[in-house]
PDB file of N, CA and C in Angstrom:
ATOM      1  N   UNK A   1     -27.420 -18.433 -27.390  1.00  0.00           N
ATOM      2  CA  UNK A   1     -26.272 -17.619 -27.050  1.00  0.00           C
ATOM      3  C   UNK A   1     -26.723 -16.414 -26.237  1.00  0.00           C
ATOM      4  N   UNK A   2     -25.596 -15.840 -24.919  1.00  0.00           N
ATOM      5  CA  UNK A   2     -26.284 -14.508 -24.132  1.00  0.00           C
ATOM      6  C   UNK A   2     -25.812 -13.622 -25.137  1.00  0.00           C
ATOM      7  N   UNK A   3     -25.992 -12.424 -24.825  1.00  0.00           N
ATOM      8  CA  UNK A   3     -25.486 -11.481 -25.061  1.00  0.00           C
ATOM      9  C   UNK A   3     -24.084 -11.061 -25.845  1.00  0.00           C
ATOM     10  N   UNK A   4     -23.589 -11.369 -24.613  1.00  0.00           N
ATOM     11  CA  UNK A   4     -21.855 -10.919 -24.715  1.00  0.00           C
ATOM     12  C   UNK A   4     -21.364 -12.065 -25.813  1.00  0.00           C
ATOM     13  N   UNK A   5     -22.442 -13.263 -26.702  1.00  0.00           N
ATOM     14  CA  UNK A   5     -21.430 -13.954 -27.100  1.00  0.00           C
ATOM     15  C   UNK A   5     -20.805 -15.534 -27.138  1.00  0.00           C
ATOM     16  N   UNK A   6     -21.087 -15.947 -25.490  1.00  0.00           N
ATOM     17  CA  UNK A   6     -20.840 -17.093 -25.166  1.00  0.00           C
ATOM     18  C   UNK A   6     -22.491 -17.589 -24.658  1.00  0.00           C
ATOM     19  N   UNK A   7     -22.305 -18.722 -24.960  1.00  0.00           N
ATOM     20  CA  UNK A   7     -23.314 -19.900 -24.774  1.00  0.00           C
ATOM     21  C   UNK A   7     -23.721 -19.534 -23.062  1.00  0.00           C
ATOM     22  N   UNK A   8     -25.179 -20.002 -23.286  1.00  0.00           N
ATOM     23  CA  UNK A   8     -25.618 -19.891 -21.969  1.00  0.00           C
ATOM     24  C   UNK A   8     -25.228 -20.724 -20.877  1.00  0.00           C
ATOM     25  N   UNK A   9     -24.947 -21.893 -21.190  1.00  0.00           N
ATOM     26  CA  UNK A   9     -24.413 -22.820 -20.180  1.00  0.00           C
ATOM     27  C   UNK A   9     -22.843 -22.461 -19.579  1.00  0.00           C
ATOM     28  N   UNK A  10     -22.077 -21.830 -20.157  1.00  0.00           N
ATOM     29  CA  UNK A  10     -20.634 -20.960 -19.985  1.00  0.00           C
ATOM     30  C   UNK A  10     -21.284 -20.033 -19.339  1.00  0.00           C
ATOM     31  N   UNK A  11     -21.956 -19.302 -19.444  1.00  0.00           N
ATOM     32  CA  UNK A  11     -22.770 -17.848 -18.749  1.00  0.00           C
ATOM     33  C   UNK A  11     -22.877 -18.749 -17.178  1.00  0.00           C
ATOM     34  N   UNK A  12     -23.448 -19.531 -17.149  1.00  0.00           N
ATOM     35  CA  UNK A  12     -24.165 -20.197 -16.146  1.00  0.00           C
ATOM     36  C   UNK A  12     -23.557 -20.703 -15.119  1.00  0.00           C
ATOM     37  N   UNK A  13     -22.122 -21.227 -15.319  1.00  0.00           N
ATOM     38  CA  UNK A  13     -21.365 -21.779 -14.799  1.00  0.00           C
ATOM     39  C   UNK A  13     -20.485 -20.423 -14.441  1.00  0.00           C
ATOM     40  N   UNK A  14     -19.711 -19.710 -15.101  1.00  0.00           N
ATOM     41  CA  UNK A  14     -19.344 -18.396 -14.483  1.00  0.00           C
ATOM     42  C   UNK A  14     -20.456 -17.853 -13.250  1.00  0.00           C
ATOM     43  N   UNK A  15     -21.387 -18.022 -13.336  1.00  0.00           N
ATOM     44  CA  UNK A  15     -22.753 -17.169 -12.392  1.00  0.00           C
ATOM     45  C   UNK A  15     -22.367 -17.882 -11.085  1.00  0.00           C
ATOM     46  N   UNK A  16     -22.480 -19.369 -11.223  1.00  0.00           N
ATOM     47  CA  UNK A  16     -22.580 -20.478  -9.958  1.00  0.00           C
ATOM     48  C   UNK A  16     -21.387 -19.797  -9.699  1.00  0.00           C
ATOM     49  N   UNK A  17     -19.948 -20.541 -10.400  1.00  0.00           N
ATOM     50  CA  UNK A  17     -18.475 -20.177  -9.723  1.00  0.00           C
ATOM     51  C   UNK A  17     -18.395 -18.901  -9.107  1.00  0.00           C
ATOM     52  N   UNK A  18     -18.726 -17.673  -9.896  1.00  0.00           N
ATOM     53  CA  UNK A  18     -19.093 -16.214  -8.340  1.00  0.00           C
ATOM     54  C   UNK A  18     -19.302 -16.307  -7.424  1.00  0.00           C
ATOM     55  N   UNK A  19     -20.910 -16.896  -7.606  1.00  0.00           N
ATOM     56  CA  UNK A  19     -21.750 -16.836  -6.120  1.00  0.00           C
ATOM     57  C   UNK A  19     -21.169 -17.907  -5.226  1.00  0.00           C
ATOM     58  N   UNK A  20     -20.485 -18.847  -5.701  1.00  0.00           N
ATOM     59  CA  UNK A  20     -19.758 -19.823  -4.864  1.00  0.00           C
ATOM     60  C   UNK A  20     -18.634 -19.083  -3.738  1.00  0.00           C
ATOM     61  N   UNK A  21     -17.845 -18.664  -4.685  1.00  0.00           N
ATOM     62  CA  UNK A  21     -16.310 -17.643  -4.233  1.00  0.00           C
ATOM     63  C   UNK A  21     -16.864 -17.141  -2.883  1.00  0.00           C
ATOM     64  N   UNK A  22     -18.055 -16.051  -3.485  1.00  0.00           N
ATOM     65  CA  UNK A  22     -18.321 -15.009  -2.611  1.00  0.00           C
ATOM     66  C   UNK A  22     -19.172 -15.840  -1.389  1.00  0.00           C
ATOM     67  N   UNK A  23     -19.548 -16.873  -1.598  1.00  0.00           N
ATOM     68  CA  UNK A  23     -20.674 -17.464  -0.682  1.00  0.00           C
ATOM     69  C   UNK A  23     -19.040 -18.458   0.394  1.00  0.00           C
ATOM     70  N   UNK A  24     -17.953 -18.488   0.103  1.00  0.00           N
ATOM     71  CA  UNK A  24     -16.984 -18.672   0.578  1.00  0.00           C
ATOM     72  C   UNK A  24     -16.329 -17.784   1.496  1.00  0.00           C
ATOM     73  N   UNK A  25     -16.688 -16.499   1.061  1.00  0.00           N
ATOM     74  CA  UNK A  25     -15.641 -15.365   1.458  1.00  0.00           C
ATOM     75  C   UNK A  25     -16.755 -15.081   2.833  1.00  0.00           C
ATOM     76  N   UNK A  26     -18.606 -15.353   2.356  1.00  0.00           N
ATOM     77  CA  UNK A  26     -18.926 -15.128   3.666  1.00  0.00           C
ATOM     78  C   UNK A  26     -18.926 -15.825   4.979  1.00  0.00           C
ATOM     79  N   UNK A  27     -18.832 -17.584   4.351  1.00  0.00           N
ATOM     80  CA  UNK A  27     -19.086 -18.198   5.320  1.00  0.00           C
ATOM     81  C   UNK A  27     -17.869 -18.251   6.093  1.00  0.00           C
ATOM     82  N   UNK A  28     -16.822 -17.724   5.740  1.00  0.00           N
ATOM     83  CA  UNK A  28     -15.003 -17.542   6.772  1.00  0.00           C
ATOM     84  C   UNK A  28     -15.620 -16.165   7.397  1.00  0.00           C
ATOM     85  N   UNK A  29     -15.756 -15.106   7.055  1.00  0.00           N
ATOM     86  CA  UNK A  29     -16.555 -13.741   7.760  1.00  0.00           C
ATOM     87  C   UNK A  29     -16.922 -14.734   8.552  1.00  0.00           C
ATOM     88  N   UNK A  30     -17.991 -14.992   9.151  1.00  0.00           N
ATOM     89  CA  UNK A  30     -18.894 -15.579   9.921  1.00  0.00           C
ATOM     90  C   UNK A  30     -18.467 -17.076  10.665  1.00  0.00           C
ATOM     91  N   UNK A  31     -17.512 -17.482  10.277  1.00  0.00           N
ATOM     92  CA  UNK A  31     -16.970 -18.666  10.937  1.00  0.00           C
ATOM     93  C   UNK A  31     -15.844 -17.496  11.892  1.00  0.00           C
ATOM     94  N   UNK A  32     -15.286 -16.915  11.254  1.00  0.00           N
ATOM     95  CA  UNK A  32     -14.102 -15.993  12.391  1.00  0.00           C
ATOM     96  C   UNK A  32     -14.794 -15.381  13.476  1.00  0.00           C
ATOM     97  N   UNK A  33     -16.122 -14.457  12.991  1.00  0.00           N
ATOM     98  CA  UNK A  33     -16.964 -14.128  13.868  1.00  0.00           C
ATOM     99  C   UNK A  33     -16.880 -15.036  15.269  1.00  0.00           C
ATOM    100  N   UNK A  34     -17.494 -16.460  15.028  1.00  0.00           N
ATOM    101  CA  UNK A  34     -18.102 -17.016  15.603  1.00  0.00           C
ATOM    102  C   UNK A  34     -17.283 -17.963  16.704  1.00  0.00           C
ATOM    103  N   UNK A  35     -15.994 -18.206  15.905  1.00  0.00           N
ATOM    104  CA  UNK A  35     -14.848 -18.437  16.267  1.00  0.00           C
ATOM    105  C   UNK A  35     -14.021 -17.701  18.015  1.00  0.00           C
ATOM    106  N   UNK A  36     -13.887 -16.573  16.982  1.00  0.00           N
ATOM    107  CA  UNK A  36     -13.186 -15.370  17.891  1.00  0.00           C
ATOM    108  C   UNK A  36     -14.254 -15.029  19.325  1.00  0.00           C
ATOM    109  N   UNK A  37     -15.562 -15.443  19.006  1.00  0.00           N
ATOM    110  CA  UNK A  37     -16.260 -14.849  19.878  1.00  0.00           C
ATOM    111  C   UNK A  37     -16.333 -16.304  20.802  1.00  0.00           C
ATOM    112  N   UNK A  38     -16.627 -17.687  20.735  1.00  0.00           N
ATOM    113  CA  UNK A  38     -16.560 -18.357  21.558  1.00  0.00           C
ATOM    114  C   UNK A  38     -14.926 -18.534  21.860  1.00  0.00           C
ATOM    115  N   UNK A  39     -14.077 -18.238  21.722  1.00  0.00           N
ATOM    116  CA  UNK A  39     -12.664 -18.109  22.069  1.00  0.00           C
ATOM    117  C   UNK A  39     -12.897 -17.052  23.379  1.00  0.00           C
ATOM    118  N   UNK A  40     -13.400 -15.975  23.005  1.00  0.00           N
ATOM    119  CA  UNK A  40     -13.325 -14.675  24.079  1.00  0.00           C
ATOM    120  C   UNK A  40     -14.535 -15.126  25.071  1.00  0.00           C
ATOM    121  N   UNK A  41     -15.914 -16.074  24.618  1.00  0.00           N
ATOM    122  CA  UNK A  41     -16.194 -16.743  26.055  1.00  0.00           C
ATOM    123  C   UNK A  41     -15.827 -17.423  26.584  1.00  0.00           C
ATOM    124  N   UNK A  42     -14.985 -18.471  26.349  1.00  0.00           N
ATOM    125  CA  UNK A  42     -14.008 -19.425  27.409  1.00  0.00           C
ATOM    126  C   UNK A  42     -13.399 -18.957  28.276  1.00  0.00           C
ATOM    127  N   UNK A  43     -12.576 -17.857  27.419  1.00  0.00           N
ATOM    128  CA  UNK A  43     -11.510 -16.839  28.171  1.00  0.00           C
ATOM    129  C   UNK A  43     -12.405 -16.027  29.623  1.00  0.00           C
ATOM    130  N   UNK A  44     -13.144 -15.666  29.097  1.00  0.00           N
ATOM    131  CA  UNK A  44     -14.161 -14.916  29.715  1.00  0.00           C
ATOM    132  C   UNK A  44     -14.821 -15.961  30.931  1.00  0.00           C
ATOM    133  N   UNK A  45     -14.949 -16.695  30.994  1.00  0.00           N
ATOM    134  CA  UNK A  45     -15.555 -17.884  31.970  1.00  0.00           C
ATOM    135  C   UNK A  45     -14.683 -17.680  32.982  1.00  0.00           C
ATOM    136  N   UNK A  46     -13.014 -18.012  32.402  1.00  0.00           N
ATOM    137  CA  UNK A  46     -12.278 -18.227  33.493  1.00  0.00           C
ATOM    138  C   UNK A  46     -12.131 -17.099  34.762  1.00  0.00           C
ATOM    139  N   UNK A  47     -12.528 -16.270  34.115  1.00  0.00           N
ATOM    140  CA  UNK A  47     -12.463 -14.452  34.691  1.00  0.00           C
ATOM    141  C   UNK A  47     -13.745 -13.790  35.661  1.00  0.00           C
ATOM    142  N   UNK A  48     -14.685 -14.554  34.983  1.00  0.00           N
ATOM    143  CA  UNK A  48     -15.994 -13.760  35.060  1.00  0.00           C
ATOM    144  C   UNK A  48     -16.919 -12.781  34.490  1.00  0.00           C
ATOM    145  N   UNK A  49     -15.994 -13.168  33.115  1.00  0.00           N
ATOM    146  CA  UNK A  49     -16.807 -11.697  32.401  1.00  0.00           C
ATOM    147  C   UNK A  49     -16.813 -11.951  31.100  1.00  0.00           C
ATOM    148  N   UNK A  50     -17.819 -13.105  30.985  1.00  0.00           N
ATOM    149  CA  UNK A  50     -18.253 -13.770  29.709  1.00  0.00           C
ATOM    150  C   UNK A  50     -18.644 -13.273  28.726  1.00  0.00           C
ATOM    151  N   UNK A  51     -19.248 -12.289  29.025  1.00  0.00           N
ATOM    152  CA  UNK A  51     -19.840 -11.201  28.228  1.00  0.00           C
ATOM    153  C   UNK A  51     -19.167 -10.230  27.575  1.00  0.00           C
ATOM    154  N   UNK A  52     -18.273  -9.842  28.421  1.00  0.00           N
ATOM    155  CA  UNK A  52     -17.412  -8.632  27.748  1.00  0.00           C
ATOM    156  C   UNK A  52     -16.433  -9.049  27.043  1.00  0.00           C
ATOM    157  N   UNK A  53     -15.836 -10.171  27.527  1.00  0.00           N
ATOM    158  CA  UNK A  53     -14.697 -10.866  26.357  1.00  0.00           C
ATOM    159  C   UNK A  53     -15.433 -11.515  25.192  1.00  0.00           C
ATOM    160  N   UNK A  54     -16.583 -12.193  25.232  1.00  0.00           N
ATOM    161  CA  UNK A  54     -17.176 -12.747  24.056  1.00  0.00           C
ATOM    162  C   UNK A  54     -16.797 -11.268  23.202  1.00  0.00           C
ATOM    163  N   UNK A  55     -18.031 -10.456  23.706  1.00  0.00           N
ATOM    164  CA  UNK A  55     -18.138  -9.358  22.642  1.00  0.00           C
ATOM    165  C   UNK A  55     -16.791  -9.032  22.008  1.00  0.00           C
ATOM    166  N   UNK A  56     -15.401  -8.612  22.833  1.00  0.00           N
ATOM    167  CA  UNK A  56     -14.426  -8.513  22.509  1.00  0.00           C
ATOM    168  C   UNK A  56     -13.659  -9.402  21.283  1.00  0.00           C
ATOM    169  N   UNK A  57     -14.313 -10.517  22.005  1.00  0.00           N
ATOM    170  CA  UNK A  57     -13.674 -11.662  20.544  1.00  0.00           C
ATOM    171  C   UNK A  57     -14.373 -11.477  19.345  1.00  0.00           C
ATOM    172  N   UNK A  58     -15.499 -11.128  19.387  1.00  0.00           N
ATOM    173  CA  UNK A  58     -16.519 -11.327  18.239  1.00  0.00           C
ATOM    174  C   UNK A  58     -16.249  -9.653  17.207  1.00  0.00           C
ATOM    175  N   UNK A  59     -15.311  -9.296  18.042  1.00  0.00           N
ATOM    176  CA  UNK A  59     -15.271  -7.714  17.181  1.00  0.00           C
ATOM    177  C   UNK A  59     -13.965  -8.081  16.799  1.00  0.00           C
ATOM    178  N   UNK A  60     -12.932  -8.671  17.681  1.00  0.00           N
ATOM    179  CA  UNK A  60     -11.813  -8.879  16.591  1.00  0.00           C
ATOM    180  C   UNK A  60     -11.735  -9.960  15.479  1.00  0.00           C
ATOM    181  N   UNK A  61     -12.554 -10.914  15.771  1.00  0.00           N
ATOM    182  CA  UNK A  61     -12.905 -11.798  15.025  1.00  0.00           C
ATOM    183  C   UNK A  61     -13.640 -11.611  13.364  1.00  0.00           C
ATOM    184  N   UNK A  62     -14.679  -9.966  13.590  1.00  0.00           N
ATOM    185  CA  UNK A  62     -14.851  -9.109  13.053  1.00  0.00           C
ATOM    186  C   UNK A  62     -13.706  -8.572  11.928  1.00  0.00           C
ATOM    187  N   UNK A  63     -13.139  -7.785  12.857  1.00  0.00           N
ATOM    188  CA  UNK A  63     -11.874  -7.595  11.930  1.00  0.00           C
ATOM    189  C   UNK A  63     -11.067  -8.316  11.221  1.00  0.00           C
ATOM    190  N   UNK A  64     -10.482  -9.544  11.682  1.00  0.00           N
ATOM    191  CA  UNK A  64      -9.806 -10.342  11.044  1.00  0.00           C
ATOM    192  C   UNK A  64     -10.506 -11.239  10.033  1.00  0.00           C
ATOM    193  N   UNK A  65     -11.690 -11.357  10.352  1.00  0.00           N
ATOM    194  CA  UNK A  65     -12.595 -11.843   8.672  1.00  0.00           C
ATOM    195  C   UNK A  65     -12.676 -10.401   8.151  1.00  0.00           C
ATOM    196  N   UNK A  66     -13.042  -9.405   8.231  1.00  0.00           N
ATOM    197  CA  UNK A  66     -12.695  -7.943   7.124  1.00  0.00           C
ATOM    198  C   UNK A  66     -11.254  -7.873   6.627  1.00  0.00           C
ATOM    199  N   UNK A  67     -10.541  -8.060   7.504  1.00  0.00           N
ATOM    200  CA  UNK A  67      -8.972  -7.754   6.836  1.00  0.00           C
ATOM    201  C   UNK A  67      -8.632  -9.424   5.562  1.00  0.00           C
ATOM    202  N   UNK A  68      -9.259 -10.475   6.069  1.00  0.00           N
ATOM    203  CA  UNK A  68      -8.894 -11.776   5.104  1.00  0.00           C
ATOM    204  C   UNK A  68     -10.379 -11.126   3.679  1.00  0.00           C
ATOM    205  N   UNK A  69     -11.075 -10.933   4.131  1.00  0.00           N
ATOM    206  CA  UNK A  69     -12.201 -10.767   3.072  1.00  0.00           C
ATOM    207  C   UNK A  69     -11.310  -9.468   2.099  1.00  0.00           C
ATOM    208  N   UNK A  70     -10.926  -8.936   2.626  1.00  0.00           N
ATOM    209  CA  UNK A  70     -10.286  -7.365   2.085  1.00  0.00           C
ATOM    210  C   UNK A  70      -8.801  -8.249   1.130  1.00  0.00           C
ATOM    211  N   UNK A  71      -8.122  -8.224   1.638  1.00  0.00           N
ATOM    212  CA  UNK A  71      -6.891  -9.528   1.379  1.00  0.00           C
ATOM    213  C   UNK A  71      -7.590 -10.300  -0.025  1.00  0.00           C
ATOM    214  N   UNK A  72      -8.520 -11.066   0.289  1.00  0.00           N
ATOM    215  CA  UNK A  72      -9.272 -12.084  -0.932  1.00  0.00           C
ATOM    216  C   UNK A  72      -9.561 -11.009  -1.835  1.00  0.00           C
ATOM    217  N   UNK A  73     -10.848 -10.079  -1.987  1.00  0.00           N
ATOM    218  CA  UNK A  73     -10.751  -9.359  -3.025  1.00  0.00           C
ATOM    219  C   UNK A  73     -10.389  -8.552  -3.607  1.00  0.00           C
ATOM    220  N   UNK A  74      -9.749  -7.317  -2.888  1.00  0.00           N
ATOM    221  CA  UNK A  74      -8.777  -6.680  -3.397  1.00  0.00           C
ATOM    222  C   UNK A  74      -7.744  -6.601  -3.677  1.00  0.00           C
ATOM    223  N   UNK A  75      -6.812  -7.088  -2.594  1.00  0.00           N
ATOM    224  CA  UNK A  75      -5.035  -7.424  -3.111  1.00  0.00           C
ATOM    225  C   UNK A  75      -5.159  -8.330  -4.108  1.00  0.00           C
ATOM    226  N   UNK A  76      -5.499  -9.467  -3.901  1.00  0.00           N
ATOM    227  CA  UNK A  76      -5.225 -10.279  -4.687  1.00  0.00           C
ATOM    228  C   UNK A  76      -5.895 -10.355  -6.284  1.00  0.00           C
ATOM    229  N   UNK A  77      -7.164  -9.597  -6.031  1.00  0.00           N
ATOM    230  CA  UNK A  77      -7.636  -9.264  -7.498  1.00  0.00           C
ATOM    231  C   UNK A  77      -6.710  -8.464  -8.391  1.00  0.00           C
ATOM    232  N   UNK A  78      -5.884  -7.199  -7.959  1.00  0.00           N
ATOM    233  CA  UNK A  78      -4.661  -6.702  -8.118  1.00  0.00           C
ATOM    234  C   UNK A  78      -3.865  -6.993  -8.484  1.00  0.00           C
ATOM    235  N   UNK A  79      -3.302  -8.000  -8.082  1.00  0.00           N
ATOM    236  CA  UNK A  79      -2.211  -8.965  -7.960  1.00  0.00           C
ATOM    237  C   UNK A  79      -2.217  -9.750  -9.675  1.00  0.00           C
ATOM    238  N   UNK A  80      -3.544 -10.220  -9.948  1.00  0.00           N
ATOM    239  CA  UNK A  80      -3.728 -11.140 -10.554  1.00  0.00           C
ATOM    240  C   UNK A  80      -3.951 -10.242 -11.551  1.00  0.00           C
ATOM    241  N   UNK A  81      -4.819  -9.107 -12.040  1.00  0.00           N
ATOM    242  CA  UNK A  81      -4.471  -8.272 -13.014  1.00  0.00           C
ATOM    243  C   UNK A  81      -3.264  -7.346 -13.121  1.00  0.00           C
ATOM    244  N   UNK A  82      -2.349  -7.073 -12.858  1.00  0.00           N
ATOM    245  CA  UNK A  82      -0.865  -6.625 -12.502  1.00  0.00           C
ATOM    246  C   UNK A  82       0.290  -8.030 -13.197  1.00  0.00           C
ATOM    247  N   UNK A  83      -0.100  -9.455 -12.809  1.00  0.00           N
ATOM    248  CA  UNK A  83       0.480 -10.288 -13.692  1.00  0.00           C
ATOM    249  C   UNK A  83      -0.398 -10.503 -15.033  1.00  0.00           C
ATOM    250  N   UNK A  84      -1.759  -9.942 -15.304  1.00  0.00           N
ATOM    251  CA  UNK A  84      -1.808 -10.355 -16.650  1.00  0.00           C
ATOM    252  C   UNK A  84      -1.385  -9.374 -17.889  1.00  0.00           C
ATOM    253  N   UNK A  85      -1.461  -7.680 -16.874  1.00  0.00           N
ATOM    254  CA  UNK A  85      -0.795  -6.738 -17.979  1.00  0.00           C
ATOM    255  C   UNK A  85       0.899  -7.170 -18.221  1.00  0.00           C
ATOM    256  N   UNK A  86       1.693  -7.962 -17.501  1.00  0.00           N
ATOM    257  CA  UNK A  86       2.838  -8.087 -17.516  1.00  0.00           C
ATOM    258  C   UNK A  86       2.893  -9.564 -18.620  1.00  0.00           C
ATOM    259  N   UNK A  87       1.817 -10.003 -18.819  1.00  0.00           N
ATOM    260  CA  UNK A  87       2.490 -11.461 -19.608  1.00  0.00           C
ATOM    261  C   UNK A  87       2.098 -11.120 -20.911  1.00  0.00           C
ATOM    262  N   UNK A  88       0.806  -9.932 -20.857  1.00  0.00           N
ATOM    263  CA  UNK A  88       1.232  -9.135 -21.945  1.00  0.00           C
ATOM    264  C   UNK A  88       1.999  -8.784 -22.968  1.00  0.00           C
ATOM    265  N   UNK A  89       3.100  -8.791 -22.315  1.00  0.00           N
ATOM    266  CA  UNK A  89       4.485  -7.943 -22.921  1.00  0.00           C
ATOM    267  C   UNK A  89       5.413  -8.266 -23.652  1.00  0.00           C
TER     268      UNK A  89
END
């Protein structure tokens, strides 16, 4: 038994399911990245300025994996403790 109680193999499986979540939350970060940024070199081809639109894509692409990563753990962690003080009741 750990610590807190529960069996180590329950410990163990909570540990994996985390690092899973979060190993989820990075690989969308980094797929939007990568995404947004070959989006803004195509764009950029047609123009001549492959470079400056990549970068451009790759920073909003930036943002919009921060705002979904932000979205995943905070609102919705919120969300989900906000309905459990309510079933509470």
């Amino acid at each position: 038994m750990s610590e807190d109680g529960k069996p180590a193999e329950e410990h163990g499986s909570e540990v994996v399911r985390a690092s899973s979540q979060f190993l989820g939350h990075g690989m969308t970060f980094a797929a939007s990245v990568a995404l947004f940024g070959w989006i803004g070199f195509k764009i950029g081809a047609r123009f001549g300025a492959e470079s400056l639109l990549m970068l451009v894509g790759m920073l909003l692409g930036g943002a919009v994996g921060f705002y979904n990563l932000y979205v995943q753990v905070v609102i919705r962690r919120r969300e989900e403790q906000g309905s459990e003080e309510t079933d509470d009741d």
